[in-house]
Protein backbone atom coordinates (compact mmCIF):
# COMPACT_ATOMS: atom_id res chain seq x y z
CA UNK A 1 16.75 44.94 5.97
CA UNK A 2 20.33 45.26 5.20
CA UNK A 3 21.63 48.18 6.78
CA UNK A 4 23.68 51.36 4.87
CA UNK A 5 27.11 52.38 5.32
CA UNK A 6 26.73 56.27 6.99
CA UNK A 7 30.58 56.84 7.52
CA UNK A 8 31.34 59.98 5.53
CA UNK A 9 27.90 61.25 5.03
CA UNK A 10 26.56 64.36 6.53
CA UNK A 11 23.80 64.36 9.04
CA UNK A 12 21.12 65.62 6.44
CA UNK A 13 22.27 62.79 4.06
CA UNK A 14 22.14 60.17 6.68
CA UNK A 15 18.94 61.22 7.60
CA UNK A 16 17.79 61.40 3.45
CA UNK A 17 19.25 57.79 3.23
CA UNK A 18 16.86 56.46 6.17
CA UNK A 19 13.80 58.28 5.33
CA UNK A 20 14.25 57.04 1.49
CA UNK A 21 14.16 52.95 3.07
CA UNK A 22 11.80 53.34 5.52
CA UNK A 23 8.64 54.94 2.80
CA UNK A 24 10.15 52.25 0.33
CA UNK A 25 10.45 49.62 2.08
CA UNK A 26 8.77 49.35 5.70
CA UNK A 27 11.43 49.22 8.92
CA UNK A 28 12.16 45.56 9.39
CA UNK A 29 13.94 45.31 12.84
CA UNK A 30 13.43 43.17 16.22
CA UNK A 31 10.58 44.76 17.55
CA UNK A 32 11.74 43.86 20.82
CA UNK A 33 15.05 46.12 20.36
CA UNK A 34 15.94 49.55 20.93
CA UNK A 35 14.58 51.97 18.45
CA UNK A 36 12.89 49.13 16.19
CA UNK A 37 10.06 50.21 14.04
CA UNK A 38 7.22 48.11 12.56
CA UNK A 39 6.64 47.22 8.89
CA UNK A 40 4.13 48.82 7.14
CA UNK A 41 0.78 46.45 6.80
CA UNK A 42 1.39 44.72 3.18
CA UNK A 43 4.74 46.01 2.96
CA UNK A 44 7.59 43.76 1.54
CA UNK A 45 10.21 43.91 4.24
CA UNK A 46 13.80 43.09 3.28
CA UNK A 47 16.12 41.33 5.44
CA UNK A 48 19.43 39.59 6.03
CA UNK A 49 18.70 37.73 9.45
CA UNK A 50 16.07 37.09 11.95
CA UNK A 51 16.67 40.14 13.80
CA UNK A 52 16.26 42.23 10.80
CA UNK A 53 12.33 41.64 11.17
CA UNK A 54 9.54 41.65 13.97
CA UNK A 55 9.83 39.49 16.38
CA UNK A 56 6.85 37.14 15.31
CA UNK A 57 7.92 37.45 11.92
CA UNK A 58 11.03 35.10 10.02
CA UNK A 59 13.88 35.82 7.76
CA UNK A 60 13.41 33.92 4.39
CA UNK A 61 14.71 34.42 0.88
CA UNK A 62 15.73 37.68 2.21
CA UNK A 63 12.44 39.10 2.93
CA UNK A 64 10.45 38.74 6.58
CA UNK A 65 7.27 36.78 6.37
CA UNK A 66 4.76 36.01 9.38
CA UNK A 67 6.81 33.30 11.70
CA UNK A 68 5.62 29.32 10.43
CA UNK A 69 4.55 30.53 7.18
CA UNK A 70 7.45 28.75 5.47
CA UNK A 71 7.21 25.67 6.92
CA UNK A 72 3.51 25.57 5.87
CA UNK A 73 4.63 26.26 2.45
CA UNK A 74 7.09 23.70 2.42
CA UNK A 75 4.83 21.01 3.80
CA UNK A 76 2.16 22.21 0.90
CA UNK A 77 4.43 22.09 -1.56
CA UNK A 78 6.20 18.72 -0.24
CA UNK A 79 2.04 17.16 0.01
CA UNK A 80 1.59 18.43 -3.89
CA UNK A 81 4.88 16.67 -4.78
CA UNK A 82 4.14 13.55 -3.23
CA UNK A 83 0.40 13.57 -4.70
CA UNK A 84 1.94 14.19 -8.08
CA UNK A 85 4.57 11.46 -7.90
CA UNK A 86 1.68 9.12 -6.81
CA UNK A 87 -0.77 9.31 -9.31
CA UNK A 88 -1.08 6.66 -11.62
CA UNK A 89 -3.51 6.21 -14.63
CA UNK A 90 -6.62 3.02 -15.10
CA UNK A 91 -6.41 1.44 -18.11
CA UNK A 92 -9.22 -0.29 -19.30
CA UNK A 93 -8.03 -2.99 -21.37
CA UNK A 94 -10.69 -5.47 -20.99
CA UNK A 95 -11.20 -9.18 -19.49
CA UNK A 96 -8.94 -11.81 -19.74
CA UNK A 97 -8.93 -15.53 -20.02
CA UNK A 98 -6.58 -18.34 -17.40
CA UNK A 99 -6.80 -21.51 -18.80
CA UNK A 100 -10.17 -22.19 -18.47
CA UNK A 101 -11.26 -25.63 -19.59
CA UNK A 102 -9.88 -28.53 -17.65
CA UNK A 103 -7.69 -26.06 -15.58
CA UNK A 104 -10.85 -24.32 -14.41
CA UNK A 105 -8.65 -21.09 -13.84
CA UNK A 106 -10.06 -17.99 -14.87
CA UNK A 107 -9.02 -14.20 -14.56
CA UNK A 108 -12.11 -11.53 -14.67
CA UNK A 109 -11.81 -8.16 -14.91
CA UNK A 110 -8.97 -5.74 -16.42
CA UNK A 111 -6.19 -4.27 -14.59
CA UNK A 112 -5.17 -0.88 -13.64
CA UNK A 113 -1.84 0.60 -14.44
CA UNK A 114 0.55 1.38 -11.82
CA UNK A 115 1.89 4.50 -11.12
CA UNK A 116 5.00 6.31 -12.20
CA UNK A 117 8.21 4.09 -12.02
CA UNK A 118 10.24 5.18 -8.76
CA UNK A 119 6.80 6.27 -6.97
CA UNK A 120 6.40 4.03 -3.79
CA UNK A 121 3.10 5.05 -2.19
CA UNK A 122 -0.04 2.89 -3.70
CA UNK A 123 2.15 1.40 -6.65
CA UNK A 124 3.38 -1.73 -5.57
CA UNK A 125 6.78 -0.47 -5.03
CA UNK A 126 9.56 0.39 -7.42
CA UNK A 127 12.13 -0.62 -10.24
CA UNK A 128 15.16 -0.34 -7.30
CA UNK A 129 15.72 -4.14 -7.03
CA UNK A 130 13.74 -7.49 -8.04
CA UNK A 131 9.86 -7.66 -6.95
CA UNK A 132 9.40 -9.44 -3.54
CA UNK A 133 6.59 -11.48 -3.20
CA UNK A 134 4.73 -13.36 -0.31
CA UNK A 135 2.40 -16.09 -0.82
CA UNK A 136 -0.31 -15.87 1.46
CA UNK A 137 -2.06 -19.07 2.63
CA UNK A 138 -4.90 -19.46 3.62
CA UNK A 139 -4.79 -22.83 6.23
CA UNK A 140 -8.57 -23.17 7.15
CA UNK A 141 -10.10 -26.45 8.12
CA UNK A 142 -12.20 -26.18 5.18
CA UNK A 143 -9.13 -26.57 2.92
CA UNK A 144 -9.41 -30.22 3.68
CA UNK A 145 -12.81 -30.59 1.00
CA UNK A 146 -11.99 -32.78 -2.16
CA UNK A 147 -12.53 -31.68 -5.92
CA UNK A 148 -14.04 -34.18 -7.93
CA UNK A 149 -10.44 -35.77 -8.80
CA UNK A 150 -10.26 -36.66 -5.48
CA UNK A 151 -7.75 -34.30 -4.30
CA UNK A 152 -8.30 -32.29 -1.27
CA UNK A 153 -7.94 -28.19 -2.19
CA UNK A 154 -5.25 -27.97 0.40
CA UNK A 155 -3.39 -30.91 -2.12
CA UNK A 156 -3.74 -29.47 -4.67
CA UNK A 157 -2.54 -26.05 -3.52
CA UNK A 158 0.72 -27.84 -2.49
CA UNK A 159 1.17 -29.62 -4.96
CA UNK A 160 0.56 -25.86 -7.62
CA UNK A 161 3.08 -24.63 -5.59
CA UNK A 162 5.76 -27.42 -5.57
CA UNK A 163 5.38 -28.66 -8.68
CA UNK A 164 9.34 -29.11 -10.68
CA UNK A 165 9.16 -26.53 -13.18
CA UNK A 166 5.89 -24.63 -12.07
CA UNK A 167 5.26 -20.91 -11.76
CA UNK A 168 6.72 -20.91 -8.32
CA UNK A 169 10.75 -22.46 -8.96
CA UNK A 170 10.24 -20.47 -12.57
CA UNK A 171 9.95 -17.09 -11.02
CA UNK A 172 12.33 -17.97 -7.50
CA UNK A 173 15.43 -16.40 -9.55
CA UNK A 174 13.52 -13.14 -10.67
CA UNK A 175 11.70 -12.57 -7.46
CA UNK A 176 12.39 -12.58 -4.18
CA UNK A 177 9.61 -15.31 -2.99
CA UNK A 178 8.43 -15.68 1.06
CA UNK A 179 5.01 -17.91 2.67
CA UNK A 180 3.05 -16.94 5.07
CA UNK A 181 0.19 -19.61 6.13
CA UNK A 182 -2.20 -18.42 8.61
CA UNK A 183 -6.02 -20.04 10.25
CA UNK A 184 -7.14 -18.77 13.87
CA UNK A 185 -9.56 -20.22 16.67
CA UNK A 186 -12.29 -19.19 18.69
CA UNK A 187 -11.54 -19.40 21.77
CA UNK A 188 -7.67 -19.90 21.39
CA UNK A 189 -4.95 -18.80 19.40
CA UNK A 190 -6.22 -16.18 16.49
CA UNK A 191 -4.53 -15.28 14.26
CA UNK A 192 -2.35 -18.50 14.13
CA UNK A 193 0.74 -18.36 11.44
CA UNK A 194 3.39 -20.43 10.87
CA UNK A 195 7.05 -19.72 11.19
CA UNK A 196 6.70 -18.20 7.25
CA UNK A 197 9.80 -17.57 5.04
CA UNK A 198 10.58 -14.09 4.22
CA UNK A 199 11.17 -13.22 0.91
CA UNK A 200 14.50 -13.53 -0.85
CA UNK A 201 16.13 -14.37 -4.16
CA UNK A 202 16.86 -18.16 -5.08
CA UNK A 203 14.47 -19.34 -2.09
CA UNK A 204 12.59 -21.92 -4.13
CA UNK A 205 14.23 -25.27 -2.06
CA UNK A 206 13.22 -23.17 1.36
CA UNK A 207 9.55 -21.96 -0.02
CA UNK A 208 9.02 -25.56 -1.33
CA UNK A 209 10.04 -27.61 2.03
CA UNK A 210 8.28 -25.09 4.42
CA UNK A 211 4.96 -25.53 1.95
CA UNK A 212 5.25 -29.14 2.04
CA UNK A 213 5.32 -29.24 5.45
CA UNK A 214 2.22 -27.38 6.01
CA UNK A 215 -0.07 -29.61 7.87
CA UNK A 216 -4.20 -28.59 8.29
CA UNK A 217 -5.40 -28.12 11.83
CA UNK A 218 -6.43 -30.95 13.43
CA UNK A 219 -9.57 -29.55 15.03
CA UNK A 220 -13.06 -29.47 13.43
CA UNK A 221 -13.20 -26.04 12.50
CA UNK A 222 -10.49 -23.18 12.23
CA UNK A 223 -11.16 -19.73 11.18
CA UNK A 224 -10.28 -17.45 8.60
CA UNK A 225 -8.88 -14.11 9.81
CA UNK A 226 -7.69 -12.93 6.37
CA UNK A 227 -7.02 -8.99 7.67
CA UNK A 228 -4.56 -10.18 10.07
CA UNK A 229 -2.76 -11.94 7.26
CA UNK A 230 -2.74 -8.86 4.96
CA UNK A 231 -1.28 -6.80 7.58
CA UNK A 232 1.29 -9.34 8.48
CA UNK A 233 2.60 -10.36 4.60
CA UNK A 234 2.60 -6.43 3.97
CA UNK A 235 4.93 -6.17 6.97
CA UNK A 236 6.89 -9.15 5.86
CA UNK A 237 7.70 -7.14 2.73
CA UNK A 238 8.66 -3.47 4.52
CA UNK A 239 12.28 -3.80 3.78
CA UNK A 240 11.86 -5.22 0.29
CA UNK A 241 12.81 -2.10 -2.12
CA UNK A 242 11.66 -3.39 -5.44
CA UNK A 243 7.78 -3.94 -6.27
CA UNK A 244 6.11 -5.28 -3.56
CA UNK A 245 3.12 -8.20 -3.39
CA UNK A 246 1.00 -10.51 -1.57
CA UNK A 247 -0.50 -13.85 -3.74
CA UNK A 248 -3.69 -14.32 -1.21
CA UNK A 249 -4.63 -17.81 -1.99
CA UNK A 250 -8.10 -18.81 -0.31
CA UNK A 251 -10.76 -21.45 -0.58
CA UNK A 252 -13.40 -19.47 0.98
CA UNK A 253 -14.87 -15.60 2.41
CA UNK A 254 -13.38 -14.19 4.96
CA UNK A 255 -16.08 -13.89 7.72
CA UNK A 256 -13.94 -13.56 10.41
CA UNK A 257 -11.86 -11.11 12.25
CA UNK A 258 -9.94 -12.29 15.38
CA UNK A 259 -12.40 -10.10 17.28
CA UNK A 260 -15.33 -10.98 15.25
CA UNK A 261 -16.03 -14.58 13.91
CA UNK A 262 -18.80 -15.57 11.33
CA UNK A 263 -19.94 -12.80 10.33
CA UNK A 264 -20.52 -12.02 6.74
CA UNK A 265 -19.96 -8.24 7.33
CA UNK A 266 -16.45 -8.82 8.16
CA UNK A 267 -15.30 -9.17 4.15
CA UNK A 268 -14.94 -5.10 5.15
CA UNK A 269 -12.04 -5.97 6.72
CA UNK A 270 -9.90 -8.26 4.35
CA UNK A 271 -10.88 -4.98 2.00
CA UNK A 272 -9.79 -2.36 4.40
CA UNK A 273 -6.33 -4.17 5.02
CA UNK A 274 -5.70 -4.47 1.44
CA UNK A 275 -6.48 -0.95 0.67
CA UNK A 276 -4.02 -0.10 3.70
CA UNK A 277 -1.28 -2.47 2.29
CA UNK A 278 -1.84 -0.78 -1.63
CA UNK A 279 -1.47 2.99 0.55
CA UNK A 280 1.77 1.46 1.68
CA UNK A 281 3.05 0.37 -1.61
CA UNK A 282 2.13 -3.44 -1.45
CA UNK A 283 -0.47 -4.64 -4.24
CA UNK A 284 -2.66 -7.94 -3.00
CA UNK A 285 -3.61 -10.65 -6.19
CA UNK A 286 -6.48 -12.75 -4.78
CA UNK A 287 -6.82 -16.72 -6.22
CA UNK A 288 -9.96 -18.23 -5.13
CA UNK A 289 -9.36 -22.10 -4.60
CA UNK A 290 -13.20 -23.44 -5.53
CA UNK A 291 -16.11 -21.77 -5.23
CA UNK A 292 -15.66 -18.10 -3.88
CA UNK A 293 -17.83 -15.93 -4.53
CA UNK A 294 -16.72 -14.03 -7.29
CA UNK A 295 -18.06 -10.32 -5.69
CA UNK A 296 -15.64 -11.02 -2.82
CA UNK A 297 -12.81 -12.10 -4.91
CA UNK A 298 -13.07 -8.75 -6.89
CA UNK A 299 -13.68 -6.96 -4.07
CA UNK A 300 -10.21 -7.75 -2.74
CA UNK A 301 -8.60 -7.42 -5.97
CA UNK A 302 -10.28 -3.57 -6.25
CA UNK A 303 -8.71 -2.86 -2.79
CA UNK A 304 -5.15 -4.94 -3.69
CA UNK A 305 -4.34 -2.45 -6.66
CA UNK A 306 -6.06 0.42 -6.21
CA UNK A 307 -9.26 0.43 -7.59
CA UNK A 308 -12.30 1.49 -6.34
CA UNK A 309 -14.69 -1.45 -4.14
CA UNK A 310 -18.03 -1.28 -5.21
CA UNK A 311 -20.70 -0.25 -1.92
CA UNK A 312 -21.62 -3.51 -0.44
CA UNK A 313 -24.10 -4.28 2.57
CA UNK A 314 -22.88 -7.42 4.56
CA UNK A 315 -23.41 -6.07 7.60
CA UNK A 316 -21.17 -4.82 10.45
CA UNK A 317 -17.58 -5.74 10.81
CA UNK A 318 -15.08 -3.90 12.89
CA UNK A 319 -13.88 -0.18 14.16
CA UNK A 320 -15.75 2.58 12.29
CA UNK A 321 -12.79 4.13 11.45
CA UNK A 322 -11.13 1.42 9.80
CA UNK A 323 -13.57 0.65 7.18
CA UNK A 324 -13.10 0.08 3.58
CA UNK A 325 -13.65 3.04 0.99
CA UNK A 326 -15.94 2.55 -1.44
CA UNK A 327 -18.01 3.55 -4.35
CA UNK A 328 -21.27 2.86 -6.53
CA UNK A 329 -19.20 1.67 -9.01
CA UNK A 330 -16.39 -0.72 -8.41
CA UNK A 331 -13.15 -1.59 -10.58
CA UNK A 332 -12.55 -4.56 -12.50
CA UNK A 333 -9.34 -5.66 -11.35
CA UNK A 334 -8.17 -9.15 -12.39
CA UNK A 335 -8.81 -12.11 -9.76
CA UNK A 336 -8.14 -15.77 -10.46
CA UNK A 337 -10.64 -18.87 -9.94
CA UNK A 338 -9.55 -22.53 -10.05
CA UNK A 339 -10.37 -26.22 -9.26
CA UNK A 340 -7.97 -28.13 -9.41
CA UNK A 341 -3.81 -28.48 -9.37
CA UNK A 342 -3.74 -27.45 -13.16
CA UNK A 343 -5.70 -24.47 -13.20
CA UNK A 344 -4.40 -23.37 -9.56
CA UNK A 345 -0.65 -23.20 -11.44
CA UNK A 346 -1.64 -21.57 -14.73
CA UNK A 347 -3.35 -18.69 -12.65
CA UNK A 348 0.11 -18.67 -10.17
CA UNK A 349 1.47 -18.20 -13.63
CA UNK A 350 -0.51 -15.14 -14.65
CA UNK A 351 -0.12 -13.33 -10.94
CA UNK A 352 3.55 -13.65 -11.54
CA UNK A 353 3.19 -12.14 -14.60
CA UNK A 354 1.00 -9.23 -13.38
CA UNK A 355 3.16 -8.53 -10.90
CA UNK A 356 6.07 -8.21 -13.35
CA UNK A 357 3.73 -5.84 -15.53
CA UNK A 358 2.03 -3.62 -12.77
């Protein structure tokens, strides 16, 4: 309450003047001082400081209001802000087509749109500098099986990836490009990685010599711990301030966590990472190498941009809080399917440009 002037006023004006603001308004001083008097129950209570109002009540906007409410409202109206700036609509454009044929790559599905431009949570970033990318590799033994030409998937992956000209030293100038190759072991070292390259501009010599020197393990069977390598690419990309992805390339489910190991149930987890990296602003694009299943491969492309995964019963896989969300009906994100070096580049070639459009 802001207090009145009573220098020249006669004792029954002074006393006028005081009875007039306290039936008006409430008293609105310290409690706790001398002579304080409570405000009225609903009563709007004026004020110029703290000490104008009770003592478990705040000074704000000039009026005293119950000490913490403001903050509350401020968090509120900061969480409303934040949900509004977040929201982004599906569009339902239908399937599309890779190059199908020889290539053998094929997209299924039809994206969702991203978000409003400058929102970071869920949309794969924003506009604030070029996209950053990681390609995600997956280095099991079982990348060692031939296609009918002869070429071993793990070849032909390279050789998508390397290629003079291909999707990958086409898009190095526009997008900040960085590898991460992972496999793990029972037993020993899960998840293994490599050294990786992080993500920057004009990186297509360093992405291109690291890939080539990729080598398979040399035991009989590695494993697959794809939720570790989510969590590590999305971290790879935390400083990166444009759009943000992961290219997961794979030749097989995931059925492995580095706690759990060959056990169907654990395709939860690759989806549960990717839905964590998408809540952090990184999207996940899924290319199968051969023949993954295609429910798993769209499962992982639901989670990687925001869609919804479709309920699934594989059994039991991991922490019961850290389990995918799900839903009756699942998304149709795009995923990409090839089987050989052709159709593994012409697919790189539509991620890129997904990622440019998302």
């Amino acid at each position: 309450m802001k207090f009145l002037s009573t220098v020249g006023l006669g004792r029954a004006a002074v006393w006028s003047v005081w009875l007039t603001v306290l039936l008006g308004l409430g008293a609105c001083d310290d409690a706790s001082s001398s002579g304080a008097a409570a405000c009225d129950p609903g009563a709007v209570c004026q004020c110029t400081k703290k000490s104008d109002c009770l003592a478990t009540d705040d000074c704000v906007n000039n009026q005293c209001v119950p000490a913490g409410q403001a903050a509350q409202n401020t968090a509120a109206n900061s969480t409303n802000a934040a949900s509004t700036s977040n929201s982004g609509s599906t569009s339902t454009s239908g399937s599309t087509t890779g190059a199908g044929g020889d290539a053998g790559a094929t997209s299924t599905g039809s994206a969702g749109a991203a978000g409003e431009s400058g929102s970071t949570g869920g949309t794969g970033g924003n506009d604030a500098g070029p996209p950053a990318v990681v390609i995600v590799l997956d280095r099991s033994t079982s990348a060692d099986q031939e296609f009918d030409d002869g070429a071993s998937r793990w070849e032909a992956i390279v050789a998508a990836l390397t290629e003079e000209d291909g999707p990958v030293e086409e898009n190095a100038a526009s997008a900040a490009l960085g590898v991460l190759d992972y496999t793990g072991f029972q037993g020993g070292t899960c998840p293994e990685f490599g050294d990786g390259i992080d993500p920057q501009l004009d990186n297509y010599d360093a992405v291109s010599e690291y890939i080539t020197g990729i080598s398979l393990p040399e035991e009989e069977k590695s494993e697959t711990p794809t939720r570790e390598a989510i969590e590590r690419g999305a971290n790879m990309l935390s400083g990166s301030s444009g759009r943000r992805a992961l290219i997961l390339i794979t030749d097989s489910v995931t059925d492995d966590t580095c706690m759990t190991f060959d056990n169907q149930g654990c395709v939860s987890q690759a989806y549960y990472a990717a839905q964590q990296a998408y809540a952090a602003g990184v999207r996940t694009y899924i290319l199968g190498v051969s023949d993954v299943p295609d429910d798993y491969l769209q499962g992982v492309a639901n989670a990687g941009t925001g869609q919804a995964v479709q309920d699934f019963n594989a059994g039991s896989c991991g922490p019961p809080n850290q389990q995918p969300e799900t839903s009756e009906q699942g998304g149709s994100a795009p995923f990409w399917e090839a089987t050989d070096t052709s159709g593994i580049s012409s697919s790189l070639s539509e991620i890129f440009q997904a990622i440019g459009a998302d």
